[in-house]
N, C-alpha and C. Protein backbone atom coordinates (compact mmCIF):
# COMPACT_ATOMS: atom_id res chain seq x y z
N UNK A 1 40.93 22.62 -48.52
CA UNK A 1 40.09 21.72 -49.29
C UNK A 1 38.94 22.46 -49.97
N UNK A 2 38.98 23.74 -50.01
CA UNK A 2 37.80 24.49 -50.73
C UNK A 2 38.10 24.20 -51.83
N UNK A 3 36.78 24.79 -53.32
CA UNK A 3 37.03 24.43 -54.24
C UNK A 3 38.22 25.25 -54.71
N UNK A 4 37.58 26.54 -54.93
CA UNK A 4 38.33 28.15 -55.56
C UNK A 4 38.37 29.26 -54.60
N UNK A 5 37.80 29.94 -55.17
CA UNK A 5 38.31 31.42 -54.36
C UNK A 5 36.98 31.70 -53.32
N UNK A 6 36.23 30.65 -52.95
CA UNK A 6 35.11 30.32 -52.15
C UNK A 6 35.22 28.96 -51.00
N UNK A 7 33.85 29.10 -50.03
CA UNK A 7 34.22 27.53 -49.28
C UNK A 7 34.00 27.07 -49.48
N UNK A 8 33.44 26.05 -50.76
CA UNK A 8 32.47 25.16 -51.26
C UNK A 8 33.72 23.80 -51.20
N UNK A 9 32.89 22.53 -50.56
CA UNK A 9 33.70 21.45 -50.52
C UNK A 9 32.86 20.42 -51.62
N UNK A 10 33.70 20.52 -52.54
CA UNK A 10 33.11 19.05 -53.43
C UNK A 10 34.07 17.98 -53.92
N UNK A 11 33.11 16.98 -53.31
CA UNK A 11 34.08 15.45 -53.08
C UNK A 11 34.45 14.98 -54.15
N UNK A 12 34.22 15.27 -55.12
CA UNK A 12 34.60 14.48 -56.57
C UNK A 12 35.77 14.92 -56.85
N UNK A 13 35.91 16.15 -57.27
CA UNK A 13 37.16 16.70 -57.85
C UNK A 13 38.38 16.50 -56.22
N UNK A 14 37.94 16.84 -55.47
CA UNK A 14 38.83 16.54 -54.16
C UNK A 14 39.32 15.19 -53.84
N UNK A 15 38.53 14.14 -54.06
CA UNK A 15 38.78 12.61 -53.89
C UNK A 15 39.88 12.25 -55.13
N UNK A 16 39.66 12.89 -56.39
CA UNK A 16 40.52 12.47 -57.50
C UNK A 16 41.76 13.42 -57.44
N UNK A 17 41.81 14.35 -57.24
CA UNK A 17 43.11 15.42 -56.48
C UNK A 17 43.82 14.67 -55.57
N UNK A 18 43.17 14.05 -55.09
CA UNK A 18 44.03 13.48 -53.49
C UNK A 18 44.57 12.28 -53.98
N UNK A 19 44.32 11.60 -55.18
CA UNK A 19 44.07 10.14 -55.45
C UNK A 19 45.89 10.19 -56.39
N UNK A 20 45.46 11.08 -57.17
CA UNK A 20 46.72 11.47 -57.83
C UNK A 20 47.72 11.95 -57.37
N UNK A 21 47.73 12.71 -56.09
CA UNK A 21 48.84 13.48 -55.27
C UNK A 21 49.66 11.85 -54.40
N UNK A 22 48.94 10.89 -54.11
CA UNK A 22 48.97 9.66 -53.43
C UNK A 22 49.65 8.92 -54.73
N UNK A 23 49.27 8.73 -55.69
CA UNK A 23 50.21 8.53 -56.95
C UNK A 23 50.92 8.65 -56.97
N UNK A 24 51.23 9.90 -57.08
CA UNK A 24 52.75 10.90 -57.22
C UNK A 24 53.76 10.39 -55.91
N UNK A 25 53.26 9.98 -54.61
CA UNK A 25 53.85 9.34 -53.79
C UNK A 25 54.76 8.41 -53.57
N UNK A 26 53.82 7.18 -54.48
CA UNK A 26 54.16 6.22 -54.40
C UNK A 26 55.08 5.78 -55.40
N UNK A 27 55.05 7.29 -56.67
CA UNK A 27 55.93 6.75 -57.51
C UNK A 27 57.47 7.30 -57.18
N UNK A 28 56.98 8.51 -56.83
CA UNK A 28 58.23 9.62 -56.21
C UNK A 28 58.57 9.90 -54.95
N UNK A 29 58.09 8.86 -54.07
CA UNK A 29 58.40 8.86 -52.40
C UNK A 29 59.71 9.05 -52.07
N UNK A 30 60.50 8.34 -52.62
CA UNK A 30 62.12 8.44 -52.10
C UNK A 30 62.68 9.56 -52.80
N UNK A 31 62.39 10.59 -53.39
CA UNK A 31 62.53 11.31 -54.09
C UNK A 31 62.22 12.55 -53.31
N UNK A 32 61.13 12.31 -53.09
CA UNK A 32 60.16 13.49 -51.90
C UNK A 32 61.34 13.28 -50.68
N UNK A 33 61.65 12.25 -49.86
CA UNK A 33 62.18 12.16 -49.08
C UNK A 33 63.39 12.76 -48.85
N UNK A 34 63.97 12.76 -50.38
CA UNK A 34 65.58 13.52 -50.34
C UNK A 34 65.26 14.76 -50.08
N UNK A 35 64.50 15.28 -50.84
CA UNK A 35 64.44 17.17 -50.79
C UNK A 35 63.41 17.01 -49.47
N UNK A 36 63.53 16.41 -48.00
CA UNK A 36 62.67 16.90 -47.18
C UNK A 36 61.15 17.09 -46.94
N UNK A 37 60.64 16.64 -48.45
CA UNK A 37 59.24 17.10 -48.25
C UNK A 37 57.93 15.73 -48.30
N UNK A 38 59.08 14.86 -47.73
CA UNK A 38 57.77 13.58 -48.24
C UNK A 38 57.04 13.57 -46.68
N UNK A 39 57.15 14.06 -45.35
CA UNK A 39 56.31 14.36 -44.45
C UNK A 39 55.48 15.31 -44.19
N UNK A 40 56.09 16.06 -45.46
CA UNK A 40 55.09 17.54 -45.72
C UNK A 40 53.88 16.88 -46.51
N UNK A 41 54.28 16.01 -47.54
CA UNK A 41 53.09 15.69 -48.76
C UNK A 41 52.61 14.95 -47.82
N UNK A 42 52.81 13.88 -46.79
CA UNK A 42 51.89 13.04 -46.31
C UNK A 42 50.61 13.58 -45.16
N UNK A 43 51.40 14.44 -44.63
CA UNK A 43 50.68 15.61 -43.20
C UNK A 43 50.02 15.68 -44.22
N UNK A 44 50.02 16.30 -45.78
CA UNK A 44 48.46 17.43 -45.83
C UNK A 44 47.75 16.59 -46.96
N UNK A 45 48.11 15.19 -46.88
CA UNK A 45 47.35 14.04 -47.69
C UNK A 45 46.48 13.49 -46.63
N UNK A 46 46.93 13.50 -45.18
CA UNK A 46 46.18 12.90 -44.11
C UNK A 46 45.05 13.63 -43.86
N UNK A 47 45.23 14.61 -43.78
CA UNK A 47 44.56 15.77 -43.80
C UNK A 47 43.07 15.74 -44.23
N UNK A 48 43.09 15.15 -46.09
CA UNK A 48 42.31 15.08 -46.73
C UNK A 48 41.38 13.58 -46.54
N UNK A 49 42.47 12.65 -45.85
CA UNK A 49 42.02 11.21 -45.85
C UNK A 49 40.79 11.36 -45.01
N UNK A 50 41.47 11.99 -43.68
CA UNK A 50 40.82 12.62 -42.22
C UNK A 50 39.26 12.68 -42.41
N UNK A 51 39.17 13.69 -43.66
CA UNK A 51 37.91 14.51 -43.77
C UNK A 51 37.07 13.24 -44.74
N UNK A 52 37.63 12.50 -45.86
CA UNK A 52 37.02 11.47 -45.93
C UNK A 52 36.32 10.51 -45.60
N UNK A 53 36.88 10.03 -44.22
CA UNK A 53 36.73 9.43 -43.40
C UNK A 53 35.48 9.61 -42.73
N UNK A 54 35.57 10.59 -42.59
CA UNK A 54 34.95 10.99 -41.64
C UNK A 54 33.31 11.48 -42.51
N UNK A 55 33.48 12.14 -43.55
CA UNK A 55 32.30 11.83 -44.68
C UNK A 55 31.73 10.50 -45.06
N UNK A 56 32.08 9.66 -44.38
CA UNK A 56 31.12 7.84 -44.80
C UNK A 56 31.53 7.75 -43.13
N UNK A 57 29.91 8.10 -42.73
CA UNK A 57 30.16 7.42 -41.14
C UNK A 57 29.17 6.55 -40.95
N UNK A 58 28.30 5.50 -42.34
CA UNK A 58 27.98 4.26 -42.45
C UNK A 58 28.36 3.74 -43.79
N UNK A 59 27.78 2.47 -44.29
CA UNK A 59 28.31 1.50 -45.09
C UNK A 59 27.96 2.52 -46.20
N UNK A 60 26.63 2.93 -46.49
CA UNK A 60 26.25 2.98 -47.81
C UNK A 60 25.52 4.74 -47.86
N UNK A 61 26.64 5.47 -46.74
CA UNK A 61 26.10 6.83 -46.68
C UNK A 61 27.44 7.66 -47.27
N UNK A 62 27.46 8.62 -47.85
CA UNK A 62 28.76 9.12 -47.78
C UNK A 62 28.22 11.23 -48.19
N UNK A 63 28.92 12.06 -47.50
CA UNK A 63 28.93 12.94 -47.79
C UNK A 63 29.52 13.65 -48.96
N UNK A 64 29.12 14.25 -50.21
CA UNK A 64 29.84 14.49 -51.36
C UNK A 64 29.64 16.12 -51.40
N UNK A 65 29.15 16.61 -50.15
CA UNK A 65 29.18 18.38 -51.04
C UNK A 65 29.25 19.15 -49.21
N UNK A 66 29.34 20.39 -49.21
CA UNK A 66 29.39 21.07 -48.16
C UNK A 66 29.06 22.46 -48.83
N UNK A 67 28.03 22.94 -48.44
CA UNK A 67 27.29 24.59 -48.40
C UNK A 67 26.89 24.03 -50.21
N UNK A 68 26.18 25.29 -50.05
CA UNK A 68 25.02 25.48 -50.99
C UNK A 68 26.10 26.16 -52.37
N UNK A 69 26.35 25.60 -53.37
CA UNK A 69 27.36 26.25 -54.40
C UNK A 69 26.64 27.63 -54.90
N UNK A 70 25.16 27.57 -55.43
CA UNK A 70 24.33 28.69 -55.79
C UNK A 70 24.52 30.12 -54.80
N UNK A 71 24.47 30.11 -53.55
CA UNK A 71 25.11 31.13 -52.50
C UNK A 71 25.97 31.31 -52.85
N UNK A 72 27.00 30.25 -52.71
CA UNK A 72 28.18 30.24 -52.09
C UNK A 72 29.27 31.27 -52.76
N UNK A 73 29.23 31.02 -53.79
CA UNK A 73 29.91 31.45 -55.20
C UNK A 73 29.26 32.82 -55.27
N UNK A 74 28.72 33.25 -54.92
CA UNK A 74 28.23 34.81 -54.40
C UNK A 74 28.95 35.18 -53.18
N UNK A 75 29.51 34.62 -52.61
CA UNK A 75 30.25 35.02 -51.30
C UNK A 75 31.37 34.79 -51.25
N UNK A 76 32.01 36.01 -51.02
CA UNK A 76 33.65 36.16 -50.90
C UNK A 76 34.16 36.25 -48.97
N UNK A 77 34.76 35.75 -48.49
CA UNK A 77 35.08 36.42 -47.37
C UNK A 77 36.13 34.95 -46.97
N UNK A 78 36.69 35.71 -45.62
CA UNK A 78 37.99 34.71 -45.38
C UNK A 78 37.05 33.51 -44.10
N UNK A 79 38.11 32.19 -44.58
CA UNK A 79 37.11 30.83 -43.51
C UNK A 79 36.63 31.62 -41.72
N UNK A 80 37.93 32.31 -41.23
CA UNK A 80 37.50 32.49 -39.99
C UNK A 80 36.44 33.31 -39.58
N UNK A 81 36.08 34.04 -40.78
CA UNK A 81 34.89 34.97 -40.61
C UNK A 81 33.74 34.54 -41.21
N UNK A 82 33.95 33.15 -41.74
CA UNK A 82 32.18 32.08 -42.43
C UNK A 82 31.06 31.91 -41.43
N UNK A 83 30.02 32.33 -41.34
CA UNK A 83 28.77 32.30 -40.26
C UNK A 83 27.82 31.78 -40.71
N UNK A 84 27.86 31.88 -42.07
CA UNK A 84 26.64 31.27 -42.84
C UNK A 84 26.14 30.25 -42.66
N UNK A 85 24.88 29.23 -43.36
CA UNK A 85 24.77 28.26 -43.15
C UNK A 85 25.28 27.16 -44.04
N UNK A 86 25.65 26.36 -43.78
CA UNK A 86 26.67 24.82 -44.47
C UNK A 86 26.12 23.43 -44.45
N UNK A 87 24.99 23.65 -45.96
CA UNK A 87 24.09 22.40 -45.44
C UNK A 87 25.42 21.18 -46.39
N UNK A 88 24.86 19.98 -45.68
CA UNK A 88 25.33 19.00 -46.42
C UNK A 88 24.95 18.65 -47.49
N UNK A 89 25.58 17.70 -48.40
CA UNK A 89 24.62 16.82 -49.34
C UNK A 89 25.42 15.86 -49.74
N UNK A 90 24.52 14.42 -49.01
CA UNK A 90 24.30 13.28 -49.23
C UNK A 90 23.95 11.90 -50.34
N UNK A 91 24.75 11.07 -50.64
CA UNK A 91 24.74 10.32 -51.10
C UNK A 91 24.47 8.88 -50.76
N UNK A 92 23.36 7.84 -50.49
CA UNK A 92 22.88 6.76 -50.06
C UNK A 92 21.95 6.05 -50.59
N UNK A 93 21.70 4.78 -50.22
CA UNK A 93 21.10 3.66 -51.11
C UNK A 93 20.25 4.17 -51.85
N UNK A 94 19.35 4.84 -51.22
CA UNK A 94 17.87 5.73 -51.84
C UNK A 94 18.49 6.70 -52.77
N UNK A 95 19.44 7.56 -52.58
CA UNK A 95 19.89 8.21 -53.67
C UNK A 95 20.96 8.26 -54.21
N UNK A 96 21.73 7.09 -54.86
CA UNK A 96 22.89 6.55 -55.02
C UNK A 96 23.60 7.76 -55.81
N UNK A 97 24.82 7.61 -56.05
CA UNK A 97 25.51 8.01 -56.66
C UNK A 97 27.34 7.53 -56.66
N UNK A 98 27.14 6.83 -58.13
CA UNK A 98 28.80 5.67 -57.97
C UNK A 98 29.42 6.45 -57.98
N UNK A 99 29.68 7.54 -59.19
CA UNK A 99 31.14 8.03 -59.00
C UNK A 99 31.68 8.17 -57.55
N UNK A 100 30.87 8.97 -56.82
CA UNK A 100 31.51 9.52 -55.44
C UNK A 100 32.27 8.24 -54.46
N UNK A 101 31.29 7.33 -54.33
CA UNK A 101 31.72 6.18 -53.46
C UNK A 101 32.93 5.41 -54.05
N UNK A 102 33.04 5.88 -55.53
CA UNK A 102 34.32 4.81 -56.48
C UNK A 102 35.48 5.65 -56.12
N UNK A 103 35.45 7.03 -56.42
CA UNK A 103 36.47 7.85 -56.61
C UNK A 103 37.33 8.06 -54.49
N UNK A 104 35.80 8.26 -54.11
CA UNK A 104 36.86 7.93 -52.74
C UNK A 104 37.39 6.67 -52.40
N UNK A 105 36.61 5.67 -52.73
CA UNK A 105 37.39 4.37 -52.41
C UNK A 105 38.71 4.12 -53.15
N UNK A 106 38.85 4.79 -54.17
CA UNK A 106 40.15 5.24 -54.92
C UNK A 106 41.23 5.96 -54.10
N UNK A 107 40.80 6.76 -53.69
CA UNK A 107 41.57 8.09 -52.73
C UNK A 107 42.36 7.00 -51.54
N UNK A 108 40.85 6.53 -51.04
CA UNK A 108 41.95 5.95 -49.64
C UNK A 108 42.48 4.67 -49.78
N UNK A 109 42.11 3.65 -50.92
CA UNK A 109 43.05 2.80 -51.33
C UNK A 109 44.47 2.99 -51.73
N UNK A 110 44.52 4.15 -52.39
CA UNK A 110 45.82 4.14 -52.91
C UNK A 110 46.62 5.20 -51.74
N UNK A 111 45.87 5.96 -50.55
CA UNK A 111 46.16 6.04 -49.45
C UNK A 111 47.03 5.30 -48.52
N UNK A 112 46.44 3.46 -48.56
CA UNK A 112 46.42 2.80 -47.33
C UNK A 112 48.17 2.19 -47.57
N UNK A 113 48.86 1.73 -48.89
CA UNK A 113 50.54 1.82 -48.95
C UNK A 113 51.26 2.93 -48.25
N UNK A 114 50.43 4.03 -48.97
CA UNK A 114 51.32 5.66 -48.05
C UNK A 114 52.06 5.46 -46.83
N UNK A 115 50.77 5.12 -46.15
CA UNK A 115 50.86 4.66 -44.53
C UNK A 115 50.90 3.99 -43.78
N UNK A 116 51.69 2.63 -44.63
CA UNK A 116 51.03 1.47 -44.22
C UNK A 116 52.76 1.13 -43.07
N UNK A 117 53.97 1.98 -43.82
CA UNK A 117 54.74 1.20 -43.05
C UNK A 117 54.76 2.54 -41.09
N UNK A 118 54.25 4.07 -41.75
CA UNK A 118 54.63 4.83 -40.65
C UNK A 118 53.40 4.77 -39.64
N UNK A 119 52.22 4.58 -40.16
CA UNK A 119 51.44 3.85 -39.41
C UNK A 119 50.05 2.68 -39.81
N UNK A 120 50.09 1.59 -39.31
CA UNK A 120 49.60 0.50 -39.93
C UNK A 120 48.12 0.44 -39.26
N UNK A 121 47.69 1.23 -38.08
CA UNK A 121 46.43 0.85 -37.98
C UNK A 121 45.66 2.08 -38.70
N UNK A 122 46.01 3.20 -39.14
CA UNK A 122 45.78 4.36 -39.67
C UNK A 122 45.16 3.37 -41.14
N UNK A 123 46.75 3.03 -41.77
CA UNK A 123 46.02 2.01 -43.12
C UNK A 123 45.26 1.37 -42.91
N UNK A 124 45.08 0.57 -42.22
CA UNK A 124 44.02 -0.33 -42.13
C UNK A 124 42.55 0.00 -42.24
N UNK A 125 42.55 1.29 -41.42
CA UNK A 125 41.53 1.95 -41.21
C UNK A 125 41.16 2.47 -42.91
N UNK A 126 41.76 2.98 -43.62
CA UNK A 126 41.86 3.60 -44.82
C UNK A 126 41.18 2.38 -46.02
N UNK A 127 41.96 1.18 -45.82
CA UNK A 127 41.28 0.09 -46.80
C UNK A 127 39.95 -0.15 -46.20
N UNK A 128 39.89 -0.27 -44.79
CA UNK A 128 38.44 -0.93 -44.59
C UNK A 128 37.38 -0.06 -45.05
N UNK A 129 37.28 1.14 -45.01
CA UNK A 129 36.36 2.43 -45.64
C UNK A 129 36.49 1.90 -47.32
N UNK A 130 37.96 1.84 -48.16
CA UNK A 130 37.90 2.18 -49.39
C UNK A 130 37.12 1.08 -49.54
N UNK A 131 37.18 -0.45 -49.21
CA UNK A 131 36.49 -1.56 -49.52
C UNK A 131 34.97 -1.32 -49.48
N UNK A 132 34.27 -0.87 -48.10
CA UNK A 132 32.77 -0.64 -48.16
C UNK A 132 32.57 0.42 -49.53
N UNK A 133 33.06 1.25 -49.68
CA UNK A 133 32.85 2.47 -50.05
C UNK A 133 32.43 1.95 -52.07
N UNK A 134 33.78 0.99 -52.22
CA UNK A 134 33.38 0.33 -53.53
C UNK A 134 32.21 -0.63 -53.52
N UNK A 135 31.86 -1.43 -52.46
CA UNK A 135 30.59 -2.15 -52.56
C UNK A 135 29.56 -1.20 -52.55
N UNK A 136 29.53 -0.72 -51.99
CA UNK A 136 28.45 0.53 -52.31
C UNK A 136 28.28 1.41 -53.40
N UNK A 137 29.22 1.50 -54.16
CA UNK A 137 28.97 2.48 -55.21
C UNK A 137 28.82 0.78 -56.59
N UNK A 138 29.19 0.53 -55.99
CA UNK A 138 28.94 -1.30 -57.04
C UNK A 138 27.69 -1.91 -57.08
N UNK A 139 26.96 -1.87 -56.00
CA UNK A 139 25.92 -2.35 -55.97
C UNK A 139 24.56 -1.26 -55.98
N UNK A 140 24.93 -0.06 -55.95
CA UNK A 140 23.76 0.63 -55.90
C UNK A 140 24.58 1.33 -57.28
N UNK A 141 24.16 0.97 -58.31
CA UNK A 141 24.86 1.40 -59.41
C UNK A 141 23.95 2.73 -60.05
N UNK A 142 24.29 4.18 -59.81
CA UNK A 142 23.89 5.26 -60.52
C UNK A 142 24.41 6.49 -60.64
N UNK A 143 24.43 7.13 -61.56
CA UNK A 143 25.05 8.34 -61.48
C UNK A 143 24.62 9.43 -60.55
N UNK A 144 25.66 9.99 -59.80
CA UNK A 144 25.12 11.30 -58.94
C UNK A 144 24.98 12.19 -59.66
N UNK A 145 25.24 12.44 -60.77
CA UNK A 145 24.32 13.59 -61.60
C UNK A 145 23.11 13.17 -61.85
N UNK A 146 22.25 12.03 -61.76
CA UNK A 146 20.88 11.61 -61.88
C UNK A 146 20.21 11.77 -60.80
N UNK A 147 21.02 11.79 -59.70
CA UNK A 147 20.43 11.51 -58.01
C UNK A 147 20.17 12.40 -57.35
N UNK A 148 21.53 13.65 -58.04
CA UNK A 148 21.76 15.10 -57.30
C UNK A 148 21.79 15.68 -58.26
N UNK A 149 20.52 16.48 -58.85
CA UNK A 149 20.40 17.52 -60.10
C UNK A 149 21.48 18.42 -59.66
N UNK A 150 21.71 18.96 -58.93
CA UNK A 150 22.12 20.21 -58.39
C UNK A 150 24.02 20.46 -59.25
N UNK A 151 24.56 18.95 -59.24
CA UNK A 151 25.74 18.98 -59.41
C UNK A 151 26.04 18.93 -60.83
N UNK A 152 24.96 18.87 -61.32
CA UNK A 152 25.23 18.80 -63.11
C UNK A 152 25.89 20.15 -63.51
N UNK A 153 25.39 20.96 -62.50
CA UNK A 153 25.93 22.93 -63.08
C UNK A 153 27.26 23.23 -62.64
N UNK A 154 28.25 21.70 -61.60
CA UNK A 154 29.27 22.38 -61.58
C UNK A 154 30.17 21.34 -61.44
N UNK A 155 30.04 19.71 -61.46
CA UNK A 155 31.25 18.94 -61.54
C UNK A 155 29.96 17.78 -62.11
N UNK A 156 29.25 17.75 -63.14
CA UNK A 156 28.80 17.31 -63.76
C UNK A 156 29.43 15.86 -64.13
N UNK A 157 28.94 14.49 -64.01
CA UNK A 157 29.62 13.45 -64.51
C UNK A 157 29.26 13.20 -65.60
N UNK A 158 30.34 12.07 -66.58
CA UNK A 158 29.78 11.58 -67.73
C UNK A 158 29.43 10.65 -67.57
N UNK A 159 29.44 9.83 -66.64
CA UNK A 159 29.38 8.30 -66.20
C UNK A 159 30.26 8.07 -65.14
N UNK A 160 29.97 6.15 -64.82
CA UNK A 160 30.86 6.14 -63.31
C UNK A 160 31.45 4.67 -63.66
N UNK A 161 31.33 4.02 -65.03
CA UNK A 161 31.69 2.91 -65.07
C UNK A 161 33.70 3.49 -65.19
N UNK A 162 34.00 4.29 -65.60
CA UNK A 162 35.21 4.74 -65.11
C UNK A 162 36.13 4.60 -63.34
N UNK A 163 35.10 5.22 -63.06
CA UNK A 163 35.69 5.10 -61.52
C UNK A 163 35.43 3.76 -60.86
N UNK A 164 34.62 2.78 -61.29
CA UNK A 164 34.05 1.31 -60.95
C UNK A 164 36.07 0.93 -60.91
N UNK A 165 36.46 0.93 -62.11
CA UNK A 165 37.28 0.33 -62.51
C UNK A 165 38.41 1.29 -61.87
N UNK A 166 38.83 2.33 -62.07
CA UNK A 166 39.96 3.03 -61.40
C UNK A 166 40.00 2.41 -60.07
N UNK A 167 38.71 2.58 -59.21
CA UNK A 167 38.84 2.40 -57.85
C UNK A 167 39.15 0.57 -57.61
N UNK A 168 38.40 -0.89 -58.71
CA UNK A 168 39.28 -1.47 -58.33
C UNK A 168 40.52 -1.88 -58.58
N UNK A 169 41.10 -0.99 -59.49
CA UNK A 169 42.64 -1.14 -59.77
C UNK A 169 43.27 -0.65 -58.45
N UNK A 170 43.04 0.55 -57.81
CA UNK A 170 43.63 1.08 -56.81
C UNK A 170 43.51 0.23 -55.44
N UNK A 171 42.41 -0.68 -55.45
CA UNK A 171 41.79 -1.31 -54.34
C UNK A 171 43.08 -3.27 -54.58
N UNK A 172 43.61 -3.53 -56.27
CA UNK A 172 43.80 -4.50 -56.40
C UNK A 172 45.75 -3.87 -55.56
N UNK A 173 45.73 -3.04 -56.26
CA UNK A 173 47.62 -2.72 -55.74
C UNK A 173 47.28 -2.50 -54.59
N UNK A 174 46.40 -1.89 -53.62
CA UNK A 174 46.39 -1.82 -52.04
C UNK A 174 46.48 -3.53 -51.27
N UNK A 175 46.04 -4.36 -51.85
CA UNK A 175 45.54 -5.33 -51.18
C UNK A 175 46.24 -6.90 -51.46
N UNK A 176 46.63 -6.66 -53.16
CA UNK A 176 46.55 -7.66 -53.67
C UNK A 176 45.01 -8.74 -54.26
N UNK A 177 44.41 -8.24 -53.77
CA UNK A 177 43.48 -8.97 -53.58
C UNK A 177 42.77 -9.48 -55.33
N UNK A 178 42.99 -11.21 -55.80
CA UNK A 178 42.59 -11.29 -57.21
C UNK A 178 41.51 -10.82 -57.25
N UNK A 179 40.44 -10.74 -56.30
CA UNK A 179 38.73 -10.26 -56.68
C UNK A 179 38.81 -8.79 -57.19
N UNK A 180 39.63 -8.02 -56.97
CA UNK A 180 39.85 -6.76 -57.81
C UNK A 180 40.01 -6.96 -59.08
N UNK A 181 41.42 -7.27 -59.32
CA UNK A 181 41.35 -7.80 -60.23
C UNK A 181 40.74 -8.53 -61.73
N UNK A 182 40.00 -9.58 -61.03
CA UNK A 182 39.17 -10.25 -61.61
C UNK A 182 38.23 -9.42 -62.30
N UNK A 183 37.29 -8.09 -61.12
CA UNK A 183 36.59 -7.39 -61.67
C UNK A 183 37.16 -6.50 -62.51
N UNK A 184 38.11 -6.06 -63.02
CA UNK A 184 38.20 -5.55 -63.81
C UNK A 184 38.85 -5.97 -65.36
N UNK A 185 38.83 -7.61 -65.20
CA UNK A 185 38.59 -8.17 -66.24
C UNK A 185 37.59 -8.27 -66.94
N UNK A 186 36.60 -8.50 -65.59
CA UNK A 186 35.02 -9.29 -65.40
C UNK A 186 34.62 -7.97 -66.57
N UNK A 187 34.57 -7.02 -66.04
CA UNK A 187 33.99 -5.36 -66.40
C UNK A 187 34.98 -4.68 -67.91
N UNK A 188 36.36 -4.64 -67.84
CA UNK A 188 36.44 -4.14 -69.00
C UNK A 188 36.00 -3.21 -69.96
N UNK A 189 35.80 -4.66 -70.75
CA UNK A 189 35.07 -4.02 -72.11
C UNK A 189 34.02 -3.61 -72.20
N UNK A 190 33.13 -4.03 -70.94
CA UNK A 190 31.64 -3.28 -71.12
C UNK A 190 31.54 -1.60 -70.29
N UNK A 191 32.66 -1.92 -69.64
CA UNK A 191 32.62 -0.71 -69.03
C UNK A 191 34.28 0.69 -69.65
N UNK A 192 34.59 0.03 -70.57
CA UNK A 192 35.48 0.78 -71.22
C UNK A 192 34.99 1.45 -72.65
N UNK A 193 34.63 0.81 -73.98
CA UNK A 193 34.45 0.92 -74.79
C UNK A 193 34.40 2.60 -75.39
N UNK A 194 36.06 3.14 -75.03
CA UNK A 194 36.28 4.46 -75.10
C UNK A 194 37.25 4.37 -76.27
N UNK A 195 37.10 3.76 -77.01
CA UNK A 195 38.46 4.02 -78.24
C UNK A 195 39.59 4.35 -77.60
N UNK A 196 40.43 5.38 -78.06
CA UNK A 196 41.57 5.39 -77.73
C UNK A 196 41.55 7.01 -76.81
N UNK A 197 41.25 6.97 -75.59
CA UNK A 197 41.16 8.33 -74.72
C UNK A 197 42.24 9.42 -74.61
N UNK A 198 42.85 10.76 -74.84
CA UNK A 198 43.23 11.50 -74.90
C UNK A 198 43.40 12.46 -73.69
N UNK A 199 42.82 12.47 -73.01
CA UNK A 199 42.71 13.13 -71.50
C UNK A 199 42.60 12.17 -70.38
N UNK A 200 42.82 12.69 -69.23
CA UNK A 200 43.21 12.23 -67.85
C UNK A 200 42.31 13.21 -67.26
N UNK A 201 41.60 13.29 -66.51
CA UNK A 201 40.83 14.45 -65.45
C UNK A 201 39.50 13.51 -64.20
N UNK A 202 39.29 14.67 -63.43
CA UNK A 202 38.75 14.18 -62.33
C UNK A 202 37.57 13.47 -63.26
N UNK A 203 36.95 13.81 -64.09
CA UNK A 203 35.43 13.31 -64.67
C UNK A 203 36.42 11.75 -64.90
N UNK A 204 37.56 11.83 -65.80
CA UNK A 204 37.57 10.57 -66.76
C UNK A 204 38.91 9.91 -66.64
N UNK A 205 39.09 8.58 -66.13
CA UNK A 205 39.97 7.97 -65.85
C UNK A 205 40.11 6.99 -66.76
N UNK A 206 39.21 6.70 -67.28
CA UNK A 206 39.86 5.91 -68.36
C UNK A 206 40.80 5.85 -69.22
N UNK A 207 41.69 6.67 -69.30
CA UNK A 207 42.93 7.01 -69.75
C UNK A 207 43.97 5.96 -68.48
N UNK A 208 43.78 5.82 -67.52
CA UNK A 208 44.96 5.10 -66.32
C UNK A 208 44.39 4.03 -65.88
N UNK A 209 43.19 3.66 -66.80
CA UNK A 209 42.97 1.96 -66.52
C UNK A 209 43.15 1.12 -67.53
């Protein structure tokens, strides 16, 4: 789960990596299954859920970074020999930031089908996080590039009314649920107004909503 050729963990580009690999699942599961490898893709999708999880260990807290990128990226060496120090950085009411809380509630929504038939309290566990995770990035509405200067120099957002909406599309096929839905009727046009989009990437989803 590092970024590159360093240990730096950042949740944005990792939450939308994982979100799309979970995609690719659900479109190509029985597919994966023939050539053997659909317990391979799920082991090292859990993997990532795991560490998610475990980054929002309240409603409206969530972890989005691991070690200092300014070091970090100065330092080459292999994980078992890392001694350094590995501060966190935090995302919460006081210092909001939507993308992060949208894009993971994305990740483990479209997670919680994966697993829902090989194990069902695992899913469960997966929607109840993705659900807080979107009220929180919904109601404390701001960009983590406003909140966290630090991240503008290396996964910089353009906005988060993108991921508002990715995450409840992903949250409406996990659940069914019309209040997804709805919101992304409700939201739309005020939160689309992208002409006709050309790219797909971790910053910009508006291309798959």
């Amino acid at each position: 789960m590092f970024d590159v050729g360093d240990h730096m963990k950042f949740g944005f580009p990792l939450a939308f990596t994982a979100t799309v690999m979970l995609w690719s699942i659900l479109e190509y599961g029985d597919q994966m299954q023939v050539a053997s490898q659909l317990d391979v893709a799920q082991g090292s999708l859990k993997w990532i859920m795991d560490y998610l999880i475990a980054a929002h260990p309240s409603d409206n807290v969530l972890y989005i970074q691991v070690r200092d990128p300014e070091l970090d990226h100065g330092c080459w060496e292999r994980p078992e020999t890392m001694n350094g120090s590995r501060p966190f950085t935090q995302i919460n009411a006081t210092f909001p930031g939507s993308e992060m809380p949208a894009e993971t509630a994305a990740a483990l929504a479209s997670a919680s089908p994966v697993f829902k038939s090989s194990n069902p309290d695992y899913a469960g566990t997966l929607l109840k996080h993705a659900k807080t995770l979107f009220t929180f990035a919904d109601k404390h509405r701001k960009s983590y590039s406003v909140s966290i200067l630090e991240v503008q120099n290396f996964y910089n957002s353009t906005g988060f009314a993108d991921e508002l909406l990715w995450a409840a599309c992903w949250l409406y096929h996990a659940t069914g649920d019309d209040t997804y839905f709805s919101y992304t009727e409700r939201h739309g046009k005020a939160f689309t107004n992208f002409g006709s989009p050309t790219w797909f990437s971790w910053d910009n989803k508006l291309a798959a909503v």
